[in-house]
Each structure stands twice: as structure tokens, then as C-alpha cells.
C-alpha atoms as a PDB file:
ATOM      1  CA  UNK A   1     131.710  88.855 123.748  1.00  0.00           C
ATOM      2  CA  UNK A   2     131.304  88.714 120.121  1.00  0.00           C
ATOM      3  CA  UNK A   3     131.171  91.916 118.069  1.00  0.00           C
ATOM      4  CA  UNK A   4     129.985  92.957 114.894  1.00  0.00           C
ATOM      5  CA  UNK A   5     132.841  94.058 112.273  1.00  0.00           C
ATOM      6  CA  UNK A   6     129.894  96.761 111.675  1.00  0.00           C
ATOM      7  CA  UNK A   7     129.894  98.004 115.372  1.00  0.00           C
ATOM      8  CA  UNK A   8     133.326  97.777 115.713  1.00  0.00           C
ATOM      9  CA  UNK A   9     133.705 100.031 113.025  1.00  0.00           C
ATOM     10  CA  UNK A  10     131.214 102.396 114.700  1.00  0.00           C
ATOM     11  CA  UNK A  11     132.730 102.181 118.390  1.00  0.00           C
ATOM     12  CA  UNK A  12     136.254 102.885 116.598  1.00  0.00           C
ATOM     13  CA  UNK A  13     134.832 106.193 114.984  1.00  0.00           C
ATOM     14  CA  UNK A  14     132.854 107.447 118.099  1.00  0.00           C
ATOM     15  CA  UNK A  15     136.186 107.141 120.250  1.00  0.00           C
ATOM     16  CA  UNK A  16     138.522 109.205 117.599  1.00  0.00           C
ATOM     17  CA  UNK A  17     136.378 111.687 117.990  1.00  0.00           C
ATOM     18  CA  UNK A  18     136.466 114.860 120.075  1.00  0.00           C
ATOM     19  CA  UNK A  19     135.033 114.979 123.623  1.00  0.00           C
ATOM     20  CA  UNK A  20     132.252 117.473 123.450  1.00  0.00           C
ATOM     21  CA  UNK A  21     130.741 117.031 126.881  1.00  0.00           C
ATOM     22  CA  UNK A  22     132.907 115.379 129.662  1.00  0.00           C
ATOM     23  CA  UNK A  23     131.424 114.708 132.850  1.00  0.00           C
ATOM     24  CA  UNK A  24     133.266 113.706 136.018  1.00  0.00           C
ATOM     25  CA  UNK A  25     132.181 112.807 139.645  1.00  0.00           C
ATOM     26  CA  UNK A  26     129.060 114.526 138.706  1.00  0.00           C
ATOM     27  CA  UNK A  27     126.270 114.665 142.101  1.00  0.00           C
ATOM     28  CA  UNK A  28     123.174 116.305 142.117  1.00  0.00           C
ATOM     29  CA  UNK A  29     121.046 116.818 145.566  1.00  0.00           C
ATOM     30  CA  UNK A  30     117.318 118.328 145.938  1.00  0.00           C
ATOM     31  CA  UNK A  31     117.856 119.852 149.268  1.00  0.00           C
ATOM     32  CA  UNK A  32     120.076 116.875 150.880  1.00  0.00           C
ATOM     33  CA  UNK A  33     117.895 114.694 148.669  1.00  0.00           C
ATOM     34  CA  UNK A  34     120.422 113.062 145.795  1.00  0.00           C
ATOM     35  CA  UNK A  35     119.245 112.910 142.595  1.00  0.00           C
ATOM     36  CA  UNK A  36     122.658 111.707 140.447  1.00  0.00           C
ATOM     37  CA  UNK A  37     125.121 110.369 142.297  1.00  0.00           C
ATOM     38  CA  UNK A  38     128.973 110.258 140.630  1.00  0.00           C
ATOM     39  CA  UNK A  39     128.473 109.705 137.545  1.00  0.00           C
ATOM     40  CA  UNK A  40     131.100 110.108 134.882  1.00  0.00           C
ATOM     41  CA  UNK A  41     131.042 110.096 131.581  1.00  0.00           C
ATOM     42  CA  UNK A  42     131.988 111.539 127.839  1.00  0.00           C
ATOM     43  CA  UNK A  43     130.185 112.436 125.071  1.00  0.00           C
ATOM     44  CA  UNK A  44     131.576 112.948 121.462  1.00  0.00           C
ATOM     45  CA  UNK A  45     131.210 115.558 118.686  1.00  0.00           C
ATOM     46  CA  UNK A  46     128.657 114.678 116.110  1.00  0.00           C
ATOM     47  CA  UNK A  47     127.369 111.146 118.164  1.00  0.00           C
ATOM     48  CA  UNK A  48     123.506 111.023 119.384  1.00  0.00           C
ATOM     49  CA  UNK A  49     123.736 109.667 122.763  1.00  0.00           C
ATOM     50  CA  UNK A  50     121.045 107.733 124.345  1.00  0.00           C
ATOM     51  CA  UNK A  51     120.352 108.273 127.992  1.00  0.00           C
ATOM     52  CA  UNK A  52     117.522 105.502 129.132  1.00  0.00           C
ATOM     53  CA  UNK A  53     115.939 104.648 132.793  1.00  0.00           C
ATOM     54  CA  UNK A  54     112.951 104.335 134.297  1.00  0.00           C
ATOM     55  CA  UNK A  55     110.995 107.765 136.008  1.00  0.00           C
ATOM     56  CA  UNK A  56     113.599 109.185 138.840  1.00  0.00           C
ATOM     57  CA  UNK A  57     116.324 107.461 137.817  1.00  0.00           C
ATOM     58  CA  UNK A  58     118.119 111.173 137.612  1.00  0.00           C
ATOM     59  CA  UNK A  59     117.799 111.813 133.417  1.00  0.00           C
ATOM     60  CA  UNK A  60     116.378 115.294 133.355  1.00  0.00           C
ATOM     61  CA  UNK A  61     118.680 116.456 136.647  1.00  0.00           C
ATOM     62  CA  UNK A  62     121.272 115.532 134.172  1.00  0.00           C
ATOM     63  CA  UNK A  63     120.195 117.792 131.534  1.00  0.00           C
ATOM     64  CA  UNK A  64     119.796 121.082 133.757  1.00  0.00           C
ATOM     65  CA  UNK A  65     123.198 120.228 135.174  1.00  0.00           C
ATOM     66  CA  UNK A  66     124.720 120.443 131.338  1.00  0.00           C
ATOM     67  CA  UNK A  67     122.399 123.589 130.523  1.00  0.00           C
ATOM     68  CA  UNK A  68     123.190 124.872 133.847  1.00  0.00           C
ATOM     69  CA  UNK A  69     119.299 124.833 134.691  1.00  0.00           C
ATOM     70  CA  UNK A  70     120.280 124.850 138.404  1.00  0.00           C
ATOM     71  CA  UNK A  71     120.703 128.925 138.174  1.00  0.00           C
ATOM     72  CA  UNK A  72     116.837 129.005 138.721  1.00  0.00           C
ATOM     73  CA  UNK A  73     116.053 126.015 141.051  1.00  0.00           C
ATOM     74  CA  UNK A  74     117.450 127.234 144.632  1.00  0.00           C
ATOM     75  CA  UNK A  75     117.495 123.992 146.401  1.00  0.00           C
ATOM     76  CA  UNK A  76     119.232 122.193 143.110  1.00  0.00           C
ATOM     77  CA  UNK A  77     123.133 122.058 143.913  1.00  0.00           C
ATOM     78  CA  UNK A  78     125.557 120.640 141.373  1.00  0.00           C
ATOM     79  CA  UNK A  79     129.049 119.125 142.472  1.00  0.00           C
ATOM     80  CA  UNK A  80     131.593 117.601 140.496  1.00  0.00           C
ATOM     81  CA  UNK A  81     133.112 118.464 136.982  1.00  0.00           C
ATOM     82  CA  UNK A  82     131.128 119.296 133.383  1.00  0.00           C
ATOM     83  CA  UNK A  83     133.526 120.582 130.724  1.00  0.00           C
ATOM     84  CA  UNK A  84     132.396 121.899 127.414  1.00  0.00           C
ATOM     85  CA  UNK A  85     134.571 122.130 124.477  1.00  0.00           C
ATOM     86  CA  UNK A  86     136.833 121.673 127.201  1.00  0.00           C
ATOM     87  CA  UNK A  87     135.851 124.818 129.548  1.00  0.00           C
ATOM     88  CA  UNK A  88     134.382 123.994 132.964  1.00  0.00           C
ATOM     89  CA  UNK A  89     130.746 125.241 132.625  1.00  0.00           C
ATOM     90  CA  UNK A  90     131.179 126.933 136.010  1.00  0.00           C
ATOM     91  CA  UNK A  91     133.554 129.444 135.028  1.00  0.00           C
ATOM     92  CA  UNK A  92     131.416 131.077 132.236  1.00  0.00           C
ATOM     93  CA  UNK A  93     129.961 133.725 133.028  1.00  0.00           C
ATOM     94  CA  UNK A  94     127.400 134.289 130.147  1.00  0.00           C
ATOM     95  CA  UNK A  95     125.275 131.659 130.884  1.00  0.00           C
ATOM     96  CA  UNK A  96     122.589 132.625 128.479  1.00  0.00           C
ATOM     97  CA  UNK A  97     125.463 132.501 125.866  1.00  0.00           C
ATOM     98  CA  UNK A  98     126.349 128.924 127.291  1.00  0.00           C
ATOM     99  CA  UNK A  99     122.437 128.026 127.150  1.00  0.00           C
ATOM    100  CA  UNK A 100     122.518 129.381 123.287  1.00  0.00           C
ATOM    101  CA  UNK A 101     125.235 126.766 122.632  1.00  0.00           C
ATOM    102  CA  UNK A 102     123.146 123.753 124.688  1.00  0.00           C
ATOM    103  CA  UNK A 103     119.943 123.739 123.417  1.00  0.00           C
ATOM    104  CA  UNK A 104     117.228 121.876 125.429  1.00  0.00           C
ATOM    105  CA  UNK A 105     113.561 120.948 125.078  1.00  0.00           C
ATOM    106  CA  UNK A 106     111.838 118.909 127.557  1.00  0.00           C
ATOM    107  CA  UNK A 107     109.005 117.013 127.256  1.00  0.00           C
ATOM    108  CA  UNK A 108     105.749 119.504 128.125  1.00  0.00           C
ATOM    109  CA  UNK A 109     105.819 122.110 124.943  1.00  0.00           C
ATOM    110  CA  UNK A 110     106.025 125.516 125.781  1.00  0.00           C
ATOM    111  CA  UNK A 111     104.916 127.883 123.219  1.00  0.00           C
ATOM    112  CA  UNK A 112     105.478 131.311 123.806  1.00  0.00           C
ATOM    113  CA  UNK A 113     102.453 133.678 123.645  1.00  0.00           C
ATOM    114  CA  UNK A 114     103.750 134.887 120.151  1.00  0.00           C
ATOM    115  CA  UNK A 115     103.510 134.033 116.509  1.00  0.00           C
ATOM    116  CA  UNK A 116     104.600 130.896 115.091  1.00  0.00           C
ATOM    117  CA  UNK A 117     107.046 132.766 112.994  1.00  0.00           C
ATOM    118  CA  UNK A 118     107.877 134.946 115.874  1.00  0.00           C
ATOM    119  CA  UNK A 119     108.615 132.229 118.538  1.00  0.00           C
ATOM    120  CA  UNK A 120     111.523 130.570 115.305  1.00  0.00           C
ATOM    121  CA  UNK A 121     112.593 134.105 114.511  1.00  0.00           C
ATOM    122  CA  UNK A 122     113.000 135.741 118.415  1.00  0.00           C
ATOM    123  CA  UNK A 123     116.480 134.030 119.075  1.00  0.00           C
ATOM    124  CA  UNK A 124     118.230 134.987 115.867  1.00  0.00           C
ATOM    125  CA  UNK A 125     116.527 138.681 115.847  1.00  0.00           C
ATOM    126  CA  UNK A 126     118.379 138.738 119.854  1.00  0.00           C
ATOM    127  CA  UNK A 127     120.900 137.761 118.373  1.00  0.00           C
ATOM    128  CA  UNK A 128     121.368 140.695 115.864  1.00  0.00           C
ATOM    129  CA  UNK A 129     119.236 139.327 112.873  1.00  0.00           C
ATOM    130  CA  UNK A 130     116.645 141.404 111.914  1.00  0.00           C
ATOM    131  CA  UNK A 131     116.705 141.385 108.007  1.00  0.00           C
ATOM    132  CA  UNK A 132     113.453 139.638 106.897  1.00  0.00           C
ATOM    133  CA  UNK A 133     114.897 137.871 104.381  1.00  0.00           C
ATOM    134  CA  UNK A 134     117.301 135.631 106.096  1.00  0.00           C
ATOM    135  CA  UNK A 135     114.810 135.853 109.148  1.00  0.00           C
ATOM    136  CA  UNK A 136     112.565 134.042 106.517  1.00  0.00           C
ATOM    137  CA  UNK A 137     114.977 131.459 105.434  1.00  0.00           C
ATOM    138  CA  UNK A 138     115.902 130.320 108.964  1.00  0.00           C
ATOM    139  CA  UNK A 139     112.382 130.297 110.046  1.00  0.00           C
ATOM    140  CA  UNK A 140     111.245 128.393 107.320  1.00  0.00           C
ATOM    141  CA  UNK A 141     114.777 125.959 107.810  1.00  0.00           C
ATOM    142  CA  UNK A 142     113.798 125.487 111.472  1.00  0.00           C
ATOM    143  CA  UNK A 143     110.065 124.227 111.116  1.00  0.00           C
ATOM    144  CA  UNK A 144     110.875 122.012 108.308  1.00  0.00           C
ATOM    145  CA  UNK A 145     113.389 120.495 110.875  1.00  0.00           C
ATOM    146  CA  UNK A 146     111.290 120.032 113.107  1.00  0.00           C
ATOM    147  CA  UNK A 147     108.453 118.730 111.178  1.00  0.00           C
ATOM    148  CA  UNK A 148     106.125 121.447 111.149  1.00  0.00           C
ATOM    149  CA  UNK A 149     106.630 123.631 107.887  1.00  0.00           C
ATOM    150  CA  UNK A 150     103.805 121.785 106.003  1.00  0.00           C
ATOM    151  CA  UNK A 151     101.503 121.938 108.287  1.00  0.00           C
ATOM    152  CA  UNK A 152     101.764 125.505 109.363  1.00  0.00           C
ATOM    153  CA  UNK A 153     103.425 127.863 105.845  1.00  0.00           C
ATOM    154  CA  UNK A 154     100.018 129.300 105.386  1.00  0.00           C
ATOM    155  CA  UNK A 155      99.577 130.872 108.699  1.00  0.00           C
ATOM    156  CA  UNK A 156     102.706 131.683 110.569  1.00  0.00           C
ATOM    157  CA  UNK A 157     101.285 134.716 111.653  1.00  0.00           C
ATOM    158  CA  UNK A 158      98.696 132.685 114.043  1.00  0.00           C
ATOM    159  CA  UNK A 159      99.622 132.583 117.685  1.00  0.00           C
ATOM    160  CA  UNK A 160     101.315 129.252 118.754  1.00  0.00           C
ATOM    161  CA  UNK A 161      99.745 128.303 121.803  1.00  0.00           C
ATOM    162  CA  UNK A 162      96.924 127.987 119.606  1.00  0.00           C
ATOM    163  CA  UNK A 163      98.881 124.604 118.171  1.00  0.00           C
ATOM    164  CA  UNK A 164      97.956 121.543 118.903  1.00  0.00           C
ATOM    165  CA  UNK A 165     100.157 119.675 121.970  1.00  0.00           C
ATOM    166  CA  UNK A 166     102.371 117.882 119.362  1.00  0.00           C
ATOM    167  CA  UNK A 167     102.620 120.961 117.162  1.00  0.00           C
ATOM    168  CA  UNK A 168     103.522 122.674 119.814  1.00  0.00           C
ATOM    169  CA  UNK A 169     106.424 120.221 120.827  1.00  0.00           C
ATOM    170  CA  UNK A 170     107.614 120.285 117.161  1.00  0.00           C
ATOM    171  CA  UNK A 171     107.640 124.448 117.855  1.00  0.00           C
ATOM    172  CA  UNK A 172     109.732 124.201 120.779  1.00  0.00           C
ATOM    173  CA  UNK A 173     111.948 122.174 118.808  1.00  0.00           C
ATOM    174  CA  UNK A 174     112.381 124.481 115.797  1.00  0.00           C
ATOM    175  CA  UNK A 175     112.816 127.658 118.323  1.00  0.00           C
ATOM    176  CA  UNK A 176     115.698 125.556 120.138  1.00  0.00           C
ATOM    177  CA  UNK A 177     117.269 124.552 116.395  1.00  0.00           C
ATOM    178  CA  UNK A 178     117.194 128.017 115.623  1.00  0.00           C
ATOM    179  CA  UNK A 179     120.058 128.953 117.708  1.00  0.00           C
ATOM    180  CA  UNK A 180     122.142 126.754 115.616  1.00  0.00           C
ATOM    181  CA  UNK A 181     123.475 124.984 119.138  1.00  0.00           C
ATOM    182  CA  UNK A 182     126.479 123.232 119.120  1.00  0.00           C
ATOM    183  CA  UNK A 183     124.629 120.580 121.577  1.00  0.00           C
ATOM    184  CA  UNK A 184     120.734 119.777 121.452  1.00  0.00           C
ATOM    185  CA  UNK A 185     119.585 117.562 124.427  1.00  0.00           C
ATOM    186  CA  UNK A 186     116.146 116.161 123.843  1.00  0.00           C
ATOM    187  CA  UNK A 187     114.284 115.286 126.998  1.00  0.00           C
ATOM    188  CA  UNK A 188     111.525 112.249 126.081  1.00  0.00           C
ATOM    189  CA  UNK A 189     110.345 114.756 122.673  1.00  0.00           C
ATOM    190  CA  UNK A 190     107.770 112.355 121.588  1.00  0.00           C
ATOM    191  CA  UNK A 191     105.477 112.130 124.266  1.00  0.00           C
ATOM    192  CA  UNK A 192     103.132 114.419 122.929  1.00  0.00           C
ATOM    193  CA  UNK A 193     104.038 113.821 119.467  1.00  0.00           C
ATOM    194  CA  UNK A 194     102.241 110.536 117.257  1.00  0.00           C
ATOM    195  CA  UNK A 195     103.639 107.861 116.030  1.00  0.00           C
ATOM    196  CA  UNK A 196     104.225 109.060 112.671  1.00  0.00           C
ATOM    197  CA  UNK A 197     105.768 112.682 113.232  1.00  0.00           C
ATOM    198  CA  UNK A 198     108.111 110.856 115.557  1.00  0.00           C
ATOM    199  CA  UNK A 199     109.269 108.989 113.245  1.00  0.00           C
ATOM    200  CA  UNK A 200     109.758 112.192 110.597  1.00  0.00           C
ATOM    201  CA  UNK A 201     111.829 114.125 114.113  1.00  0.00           C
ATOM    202  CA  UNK A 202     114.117 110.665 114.047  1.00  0.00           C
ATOM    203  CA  UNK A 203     115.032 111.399 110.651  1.00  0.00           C
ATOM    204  CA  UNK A 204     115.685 115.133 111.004  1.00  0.00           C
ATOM    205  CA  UNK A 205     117.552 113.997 114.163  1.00  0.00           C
ATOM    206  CA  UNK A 206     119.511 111.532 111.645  1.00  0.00           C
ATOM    207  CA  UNK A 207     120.952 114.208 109.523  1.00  0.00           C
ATOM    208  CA  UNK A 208     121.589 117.299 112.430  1.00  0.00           C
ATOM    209  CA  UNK A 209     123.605 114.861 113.961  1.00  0.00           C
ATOM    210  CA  UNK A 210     126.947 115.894 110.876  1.00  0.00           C
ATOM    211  CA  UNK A 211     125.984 119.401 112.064  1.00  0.00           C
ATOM    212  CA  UNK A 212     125.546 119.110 116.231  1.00  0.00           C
ATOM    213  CA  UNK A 213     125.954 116.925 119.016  1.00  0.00           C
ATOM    214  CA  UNK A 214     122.647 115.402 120.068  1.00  0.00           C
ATOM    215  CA  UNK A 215     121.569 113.790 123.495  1.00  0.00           C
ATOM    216  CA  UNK A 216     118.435 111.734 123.257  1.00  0.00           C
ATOM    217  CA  UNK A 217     116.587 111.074 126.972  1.00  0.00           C
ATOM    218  CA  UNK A 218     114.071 108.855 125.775  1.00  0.00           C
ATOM    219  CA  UNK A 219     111.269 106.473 127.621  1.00  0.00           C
ATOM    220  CA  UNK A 220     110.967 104.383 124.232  1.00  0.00           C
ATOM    221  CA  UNK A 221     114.034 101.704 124.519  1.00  0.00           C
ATOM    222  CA  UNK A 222     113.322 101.179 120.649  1.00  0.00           C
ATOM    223  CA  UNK A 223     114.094 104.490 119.908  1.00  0.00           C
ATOM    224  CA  UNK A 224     117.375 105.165 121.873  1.00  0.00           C
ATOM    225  CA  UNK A 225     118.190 101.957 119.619  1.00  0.00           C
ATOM    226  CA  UNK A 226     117.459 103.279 115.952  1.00  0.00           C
ATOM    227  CA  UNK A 227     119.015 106.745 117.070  1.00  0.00           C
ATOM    228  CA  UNK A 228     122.129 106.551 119.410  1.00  0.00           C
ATOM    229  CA  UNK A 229     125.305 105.417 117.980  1.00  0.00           C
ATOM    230  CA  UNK A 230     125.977 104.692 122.639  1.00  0.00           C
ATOM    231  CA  UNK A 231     123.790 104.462 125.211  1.00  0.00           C
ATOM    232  CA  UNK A 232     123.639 105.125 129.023  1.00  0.00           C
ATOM    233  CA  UNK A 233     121.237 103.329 131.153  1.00  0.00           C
ATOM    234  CA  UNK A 234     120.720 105.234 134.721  1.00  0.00           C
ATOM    235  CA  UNK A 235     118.818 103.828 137.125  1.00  0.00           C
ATOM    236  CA  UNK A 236     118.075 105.496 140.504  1.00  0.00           C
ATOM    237  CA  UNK A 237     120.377 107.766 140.374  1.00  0.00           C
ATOM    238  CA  UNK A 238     123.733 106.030 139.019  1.00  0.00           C
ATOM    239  CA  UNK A 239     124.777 105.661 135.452  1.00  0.00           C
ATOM    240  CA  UNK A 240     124.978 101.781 135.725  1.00  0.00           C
ATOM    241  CA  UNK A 241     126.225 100.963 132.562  1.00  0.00           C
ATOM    242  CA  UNK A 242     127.371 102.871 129.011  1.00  0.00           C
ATOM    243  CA  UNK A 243     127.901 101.063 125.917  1.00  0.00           C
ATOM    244  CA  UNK A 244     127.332 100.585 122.206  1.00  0.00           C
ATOM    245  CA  UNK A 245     123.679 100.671 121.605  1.00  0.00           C
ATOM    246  CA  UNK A 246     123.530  98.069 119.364  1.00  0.00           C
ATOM    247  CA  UNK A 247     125.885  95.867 121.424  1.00  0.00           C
ATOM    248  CA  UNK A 248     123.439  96.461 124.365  1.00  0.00           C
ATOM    249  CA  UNK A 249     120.203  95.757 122.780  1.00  0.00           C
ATOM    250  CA  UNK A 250     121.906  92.233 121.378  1.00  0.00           C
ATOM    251  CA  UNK A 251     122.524  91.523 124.878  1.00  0.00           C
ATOM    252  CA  UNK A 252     126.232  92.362 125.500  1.00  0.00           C
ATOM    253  CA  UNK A 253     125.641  94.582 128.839  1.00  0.00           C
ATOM    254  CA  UNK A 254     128.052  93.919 131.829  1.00  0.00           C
ATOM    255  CA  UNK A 255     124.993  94.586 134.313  1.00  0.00           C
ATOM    256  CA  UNK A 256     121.761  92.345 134.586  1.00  0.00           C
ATOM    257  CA  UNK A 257     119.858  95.140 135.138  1.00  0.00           C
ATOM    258  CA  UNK A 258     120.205  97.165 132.002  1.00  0.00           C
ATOM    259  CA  UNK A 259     119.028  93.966 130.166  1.00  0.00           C
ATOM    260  CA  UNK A 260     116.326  93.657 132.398  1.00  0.00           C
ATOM    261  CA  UNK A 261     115.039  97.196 131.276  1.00  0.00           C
ATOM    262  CA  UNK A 262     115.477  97.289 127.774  1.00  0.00           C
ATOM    263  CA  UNK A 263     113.641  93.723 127.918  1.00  0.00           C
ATOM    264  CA  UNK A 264     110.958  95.639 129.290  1.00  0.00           C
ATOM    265  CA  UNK A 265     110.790  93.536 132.796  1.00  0.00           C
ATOM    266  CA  UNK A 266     110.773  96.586 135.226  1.00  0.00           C
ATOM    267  CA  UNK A 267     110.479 100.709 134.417  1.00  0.00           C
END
């Protein structure tokens, strides 16, 4: 396999760095319905990881697993190992506190029925924040993150469900960033976003990556490709392969199918 001095370089820094997120033997069953099946794998401090695969193939059941979604879905059961910082995620028992340092926004916005300054400003003001000065400065931080300060400076004080879908999204995503995570999983963020502001999200994504550790579920093969320094391909429920990104999309895969699906011939 030939490799790029420039990859190399990249796979080299990605692997001295420390594990953020290591998963091992990790099943998830609906019921007695499987939904992941063993998969193990690590992701690093400061990397965005890419996790592509066709609808079902397990992705978002991967994400509530992390964020320890499966508190509120009775017939979701998790088995295997998911450390944090190195702590097993099943031994804490502030799991809000756990969700404050894994941020997550899936794909369907959900404004709540609030301002839009109010829906940036209600986790710090939990959180013990209530001066309206530096209320103002992380509000104002968080929406020009997320692509939305522009568009909405002049009236924060309108309700956000009355946003637009993609305005919306970009909401969610400014409410999540304003928790300052240590971890912010994106599940498929641009489907109700255009072309463009996707591509202005990419580049905030670009620079929070020196501050947090990013993972990127994506449906746009292209885009796990200009973000994700390694990517995992799952496909019905297995993680079938993990690699560099780049090294992937230039063919380099060790399975037949993950070539098959970034070259678009099934998914």
C-alpha cells in the first residue's frame, strides 16, 4: 500500500495522542433485536472522526450508547465497555454531568419553546451563570459558531421554533456548543441545513476541533472526507473497517465493501 509522507504524518499524530473515547466489545439490542454488534474502537483527543454507513447500519445507536441515551429508551440495552477520559461511563452517576461533557445533536432540530438567546444562554445560567454580561458573550460566541449570529443579532428575543428548519439545526448546535463539551458528536447536521451554511458549520467544525473532540455521523461520503482526520465505515451493524480517511477515499481499504460505499454503488 503506498502512503502519502502527508498522511503518514497525520496517522503518526492521531496515534500519539490521548484516547478520549475507547470502545470495546460494544453490543447494542432493541428488545433481542441487535443493532451494533462488537464493535471496538478508539477515538483521540482533538481528532474529528468520521462514522459513515448506509440507514441501519447502527450509527446513531452508537451515539446514545456514548451519551448514555439508553437511560430513556427501556427496551435499548448496552453491553460491553465505553471509557471516557478513561472512566467507564457506567459507573458515573451524574449522567446529566456526563451528557454536559458529550454533547450531541441529531439530525431533526429541536428548538426549545424559548428565546433564541434563551435556548444558548439556559445551559450556562444551570450551570451557575447568570451575569448578563458574560451570558452575552457566550451567547453571542455560540451562534457565531454555529453559523447563525448574522442572521439572527437583531432579534434574539424572538422565539426559536419560529426559525426556519436549518436555523433551527444551527440553534441546536450553538445550545450544545454552549456547554463547552469536551466531546461533540454530530449526527448527519446538514440535512436540514443548505449547501452553503454547511459548508460555513465545516469550517467552524475545522477550528473547535484544537478545543474538543468531534465525531462526525454523516450520510455525505464527501464530507466525512474534507472533515475527519479517520474514518469508520459500519455497515449493518459491524464496524467493518477504520482507517485514515484520506487513505480510504484513495482506495487503500482492506474490505471491498467500504469502497463499494464511498464509490457510491450501494447505501
Amino acid at each position: 500500500m503506498v502512503t502519502s509522507a502527508s498522511s503518514t504524518k497525520q496517522d503518526t499524530d492521531i496515534d500519539q495522542r490521548p484516547i478520549k473515547l475507547d470502545v470495546r466489545d460494544l453490543s447494542i439490542y432493541y428488545d433481542k433485536q441487535p443493532a451494533i454488534e462488537n464493535v471496538t474502537l478508539d477515538i483521540r483527543e482533538h481528532e474529528i472522526f468520521g462514522i459513515i454507513g448506509p440507514a441501519n447500519a447502527g450509527k446513531t445507536s452508537f451515539l446514545k450508547a456514548i451519551n448514555r441515551m439508553n437511560t430513556f429508551t427501556s427496551n435499548m440495552h448496552v453491553q460491553g465497555d465505553i471509557r471516557f477520559d478513561g472512566h467507564d461511563t457506567r459507573n458515573v452517576r451524574n449522567i446529566y454531568a456526563l451528557r454536559k461533557r458529550i454533547g450531541v445533536v441529531f439530525p431533526l432540530p429541536v428548538g426549545l419553546p424559548m428565546t433564541i438567546y434563551d435556548n444558548v444562554a439556559l445551559a450556562p445560567r444551570l450551570s451557575g451563570t447568570n451575569n448578563k454580561a458574560e451570558l452575552d458573550v457566550i451567547v453571542e460566541r455560540c451562534l457565531t459558531r454555529a453559523a447563525l449570529w448574522d442572521e439572527v443579532k437583531d432579534r434574539l428575543s424572538s422565539l426559536g421554533s419560529l426559525l426556519s428548519g436549518g436555523q433551527q439545526q444551527r440553534l441546536t448546535i450553538a445550545r450544545a456548543l454552549s456547554q463547552s463539551p469536551d466531546v461533540l458528536m454530530l449526527d448527519e447536521f446538514s440535512i436540514a441545513v443548505d449547501p452553503v451554511t454547511t459548508m460555513r458549520i465545516e469550517d467552524v467544525l475545522k477550528e473547535l476541533k484544537s478545543e474538543m473532540t468531534i465525531i462526525l455521523v454523516t450520510n455525505l461520503v464527501q464530507q466525512a472526507r474534507r472533515l475527519a482526520s479517520r474514518t469508520a465505515f459500519f455497515l449493518e451493524g459491524q464496524c467493518v473497517e477504520i482507517g485514515d480517511t484520506e487513505e480510504m477515499f484513495n482506495g487503500n481499504v482492506k474490505n471491498q465493501k467500504t469502497l463499494d460505499y464511498i464509490e457510491v454503488k450501494f447505501g
